[in-house]
C-alpha atoms as a PDB file:
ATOM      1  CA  UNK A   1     -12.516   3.702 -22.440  1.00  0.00           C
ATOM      2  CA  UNK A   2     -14.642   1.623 -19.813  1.00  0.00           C
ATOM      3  CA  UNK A   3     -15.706   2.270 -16.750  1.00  0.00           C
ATOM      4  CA  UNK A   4     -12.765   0.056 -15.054  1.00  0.00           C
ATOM      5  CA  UNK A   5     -10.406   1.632 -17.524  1.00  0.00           C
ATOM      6  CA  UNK A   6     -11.350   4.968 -16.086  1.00  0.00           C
ATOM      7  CA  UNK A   7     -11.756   3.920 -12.434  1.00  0.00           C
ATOM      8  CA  UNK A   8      -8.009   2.881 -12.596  1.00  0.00           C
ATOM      9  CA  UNK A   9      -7.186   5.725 -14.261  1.00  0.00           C
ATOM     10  CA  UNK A  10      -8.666   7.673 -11.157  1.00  0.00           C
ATOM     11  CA  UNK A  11      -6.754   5.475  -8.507  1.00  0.00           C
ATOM     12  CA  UNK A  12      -3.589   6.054 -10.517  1.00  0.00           C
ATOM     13  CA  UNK A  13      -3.536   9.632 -10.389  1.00  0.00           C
ATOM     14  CA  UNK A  14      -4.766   9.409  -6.646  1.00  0.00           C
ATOM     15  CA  UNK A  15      -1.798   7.267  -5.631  1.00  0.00           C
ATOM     16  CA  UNK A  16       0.687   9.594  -7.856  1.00  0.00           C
ATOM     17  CA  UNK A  17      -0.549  12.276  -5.778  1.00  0.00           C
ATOM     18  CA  UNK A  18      -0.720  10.839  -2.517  1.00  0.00           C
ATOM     19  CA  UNK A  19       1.371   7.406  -2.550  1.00  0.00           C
ATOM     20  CA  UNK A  20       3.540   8.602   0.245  1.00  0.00           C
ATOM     21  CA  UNK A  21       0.499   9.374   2.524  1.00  0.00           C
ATOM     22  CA  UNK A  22      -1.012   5.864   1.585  1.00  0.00           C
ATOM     23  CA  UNK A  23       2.427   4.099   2.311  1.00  0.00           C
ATOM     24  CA  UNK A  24       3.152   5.897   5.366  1.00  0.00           C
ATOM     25  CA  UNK A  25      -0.856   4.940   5.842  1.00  0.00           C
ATOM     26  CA  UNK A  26       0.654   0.603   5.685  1.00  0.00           C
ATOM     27  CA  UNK A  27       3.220   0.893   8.062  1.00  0.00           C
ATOM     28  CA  UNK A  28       1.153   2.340  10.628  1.00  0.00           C
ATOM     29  CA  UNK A  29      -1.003   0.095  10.279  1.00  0.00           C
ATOM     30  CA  UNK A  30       1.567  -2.711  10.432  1.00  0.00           C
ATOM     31  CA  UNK A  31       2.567  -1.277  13.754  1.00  0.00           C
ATOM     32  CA  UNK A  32      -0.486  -0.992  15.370  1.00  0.00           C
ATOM     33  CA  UNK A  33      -1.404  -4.572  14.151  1.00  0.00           C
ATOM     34  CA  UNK A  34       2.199  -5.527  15.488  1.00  0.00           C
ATOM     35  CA  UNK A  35       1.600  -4.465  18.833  1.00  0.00           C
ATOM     36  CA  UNK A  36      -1.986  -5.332  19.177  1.00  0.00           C
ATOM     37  CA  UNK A  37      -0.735  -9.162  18.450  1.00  0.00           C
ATOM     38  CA  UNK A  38       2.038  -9.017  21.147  1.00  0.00           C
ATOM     39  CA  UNK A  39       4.706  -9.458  17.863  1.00  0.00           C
ATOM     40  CA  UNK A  40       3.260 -12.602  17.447  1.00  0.00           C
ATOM     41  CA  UNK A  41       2.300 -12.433  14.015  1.00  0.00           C
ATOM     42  CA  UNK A  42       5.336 -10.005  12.466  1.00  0.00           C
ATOM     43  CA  UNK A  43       6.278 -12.153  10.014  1.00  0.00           C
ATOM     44  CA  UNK A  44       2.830 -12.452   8.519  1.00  0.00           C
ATOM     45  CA  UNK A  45       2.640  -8.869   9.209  1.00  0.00           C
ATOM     46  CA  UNK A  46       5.561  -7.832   7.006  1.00  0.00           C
ATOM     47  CA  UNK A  47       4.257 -10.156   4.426  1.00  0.00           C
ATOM     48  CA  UNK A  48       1.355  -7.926   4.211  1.00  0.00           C
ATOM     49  CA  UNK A  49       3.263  -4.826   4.209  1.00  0.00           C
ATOM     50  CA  UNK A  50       5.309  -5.488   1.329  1.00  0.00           C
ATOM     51  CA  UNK A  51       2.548  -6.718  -0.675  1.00  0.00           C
ATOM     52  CA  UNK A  52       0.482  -4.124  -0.133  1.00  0.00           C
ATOM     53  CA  UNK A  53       3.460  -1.466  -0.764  1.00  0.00           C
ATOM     54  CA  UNK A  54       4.320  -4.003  -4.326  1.00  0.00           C
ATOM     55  CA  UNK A  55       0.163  -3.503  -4.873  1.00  0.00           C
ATOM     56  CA  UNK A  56       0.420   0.720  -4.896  1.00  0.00           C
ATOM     57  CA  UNK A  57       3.393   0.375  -6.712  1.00  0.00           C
ATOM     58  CA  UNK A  58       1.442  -1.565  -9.599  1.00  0.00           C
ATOM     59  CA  UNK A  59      -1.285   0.879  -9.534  1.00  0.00           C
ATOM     60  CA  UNK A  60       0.843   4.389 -10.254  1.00  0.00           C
ATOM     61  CA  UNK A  61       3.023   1.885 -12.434  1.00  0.00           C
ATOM     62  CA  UNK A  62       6.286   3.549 -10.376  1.00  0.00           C
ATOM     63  CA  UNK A  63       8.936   2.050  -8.240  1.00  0.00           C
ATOM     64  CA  UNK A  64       8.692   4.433  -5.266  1.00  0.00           C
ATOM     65  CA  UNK A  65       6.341   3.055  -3.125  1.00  0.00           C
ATOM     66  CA  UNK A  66       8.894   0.386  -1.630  1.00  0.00           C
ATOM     67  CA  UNK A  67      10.469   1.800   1.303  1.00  0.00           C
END
């Protein structure tokens, strides 16, 4: 096993244990960036947000991530 085989490894396990923490993590952030732009930008915003939520999915290699 590499060294990026194991790193994922890690992050896997990390975001099995604490993929709810690190979603709920996103969507603040999509608020605060949502209000700091006025709403301006939610569309882009919520873009973002579902990518990154697809992206943590990918990495625990689960579909519960996508709330």
């Amino acid at each position: 096993m590499g060294f990026l085989d194991d790193a994922k490894k890690k992050l896997g396990d990390a975001v099995d244990k604490h993929g709810d923490k690190i979603s709920t993590g996103i969507d603040k952030a999509a608020d605060v960036a949502s209000k700091k732009t006025g709403g301006k930008y939610d569309d882009k915003i919520a873009t973002g947000k579902v990518k990154a939520k697809e992206a943590l999915d990918k990495l625990d290699n689960k579909k519960d991530d996508l709330k």
